[in-house]
C-alpha atoms as a PDB file:
ATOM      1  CA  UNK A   1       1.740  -7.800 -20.882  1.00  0.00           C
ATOM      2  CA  UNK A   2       3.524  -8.486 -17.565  1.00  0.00           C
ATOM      3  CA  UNK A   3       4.263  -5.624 -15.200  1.00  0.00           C
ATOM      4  CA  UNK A   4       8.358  -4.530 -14.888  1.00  0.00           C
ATOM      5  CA  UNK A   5       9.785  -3.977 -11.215  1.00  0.00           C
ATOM      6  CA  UNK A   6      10.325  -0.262 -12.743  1.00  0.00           C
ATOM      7  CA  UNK A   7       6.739  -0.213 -12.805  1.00  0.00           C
ATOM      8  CA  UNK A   8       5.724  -1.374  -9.848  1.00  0.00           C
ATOM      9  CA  UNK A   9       8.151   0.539  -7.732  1.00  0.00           C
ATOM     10  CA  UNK A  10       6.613   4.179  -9.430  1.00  0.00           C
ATOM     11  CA  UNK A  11       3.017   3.205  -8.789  1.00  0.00           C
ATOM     12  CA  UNK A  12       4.137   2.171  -4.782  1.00  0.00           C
ATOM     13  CA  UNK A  13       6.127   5.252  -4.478  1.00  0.00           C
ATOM     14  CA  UNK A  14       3.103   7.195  -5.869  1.00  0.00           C
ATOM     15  CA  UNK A  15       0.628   5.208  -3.103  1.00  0.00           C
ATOM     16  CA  UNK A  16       2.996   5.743  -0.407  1.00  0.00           C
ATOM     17  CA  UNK A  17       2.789   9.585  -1.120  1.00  0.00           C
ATOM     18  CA  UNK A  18      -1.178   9.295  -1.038  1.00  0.00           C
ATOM     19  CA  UNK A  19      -1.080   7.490   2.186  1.00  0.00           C
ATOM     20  CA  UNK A  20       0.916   7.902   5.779  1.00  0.00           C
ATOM     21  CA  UNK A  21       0.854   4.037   6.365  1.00  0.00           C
ATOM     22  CA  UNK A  22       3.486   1.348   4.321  1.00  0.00           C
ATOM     23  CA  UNK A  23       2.955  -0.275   1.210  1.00  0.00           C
ATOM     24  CA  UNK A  24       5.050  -3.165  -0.337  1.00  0.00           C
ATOM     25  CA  UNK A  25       4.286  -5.454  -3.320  1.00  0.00           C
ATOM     26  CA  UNK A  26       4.595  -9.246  -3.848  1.00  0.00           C
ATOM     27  CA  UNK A  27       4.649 -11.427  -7.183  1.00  0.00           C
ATOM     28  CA  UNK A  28       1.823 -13.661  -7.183  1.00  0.00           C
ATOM     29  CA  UNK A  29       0.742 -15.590 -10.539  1.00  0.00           C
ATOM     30  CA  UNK A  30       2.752 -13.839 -12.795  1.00  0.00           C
ATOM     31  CA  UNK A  31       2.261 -10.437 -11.729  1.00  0.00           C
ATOM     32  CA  UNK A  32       2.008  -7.887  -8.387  1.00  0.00           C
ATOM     33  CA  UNK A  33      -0.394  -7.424  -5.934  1.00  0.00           C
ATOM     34  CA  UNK A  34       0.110  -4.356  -4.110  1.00  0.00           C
ATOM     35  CA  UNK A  35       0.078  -4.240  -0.214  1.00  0.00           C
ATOM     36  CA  UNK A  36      -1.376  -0.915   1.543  1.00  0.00           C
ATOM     37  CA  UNK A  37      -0.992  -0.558   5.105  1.00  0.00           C
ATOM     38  CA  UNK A  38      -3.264   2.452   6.689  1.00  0.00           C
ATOM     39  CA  UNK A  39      -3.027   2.874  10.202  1.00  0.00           C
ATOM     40  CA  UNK A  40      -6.361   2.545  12.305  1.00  0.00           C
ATOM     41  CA  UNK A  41      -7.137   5.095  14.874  1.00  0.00           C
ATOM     42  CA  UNK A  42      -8.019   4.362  17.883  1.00  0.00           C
ATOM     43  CA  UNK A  43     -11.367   4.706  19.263  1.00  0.00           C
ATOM     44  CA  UNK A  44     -12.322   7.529  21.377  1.00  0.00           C
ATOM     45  CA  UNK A  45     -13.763   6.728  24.934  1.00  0.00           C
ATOM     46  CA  UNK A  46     -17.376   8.453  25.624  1.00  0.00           C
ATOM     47  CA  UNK A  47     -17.508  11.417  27.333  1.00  0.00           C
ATOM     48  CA  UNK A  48     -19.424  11.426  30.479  1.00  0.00           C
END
């Protein structure tokens, strides 16, 4: 059973709630694959 655009857009409006970062989607083979961008911190320098 293929996936409807409806669909897709719920579940990435549900992830994007979940997470601060972006998240798009992409059809690939017949379906989606979902696309979750979290941002990275940066690393903390060593105290001396």
């Amino acid at each position: 059973m293929a996936t409807s655009p409806e669909y897709i857009e719920f579940v990435c409006d549900s992830v994007r709630t979940a997470f601060s970062g972006g998240v798009r989607y992409k059809k690939m083979f017949g379906e989606y694959m979902i696309y979750v961008v979290v941002p990275v911190p940066k690393p903390r320098k060593p105290k001396k």
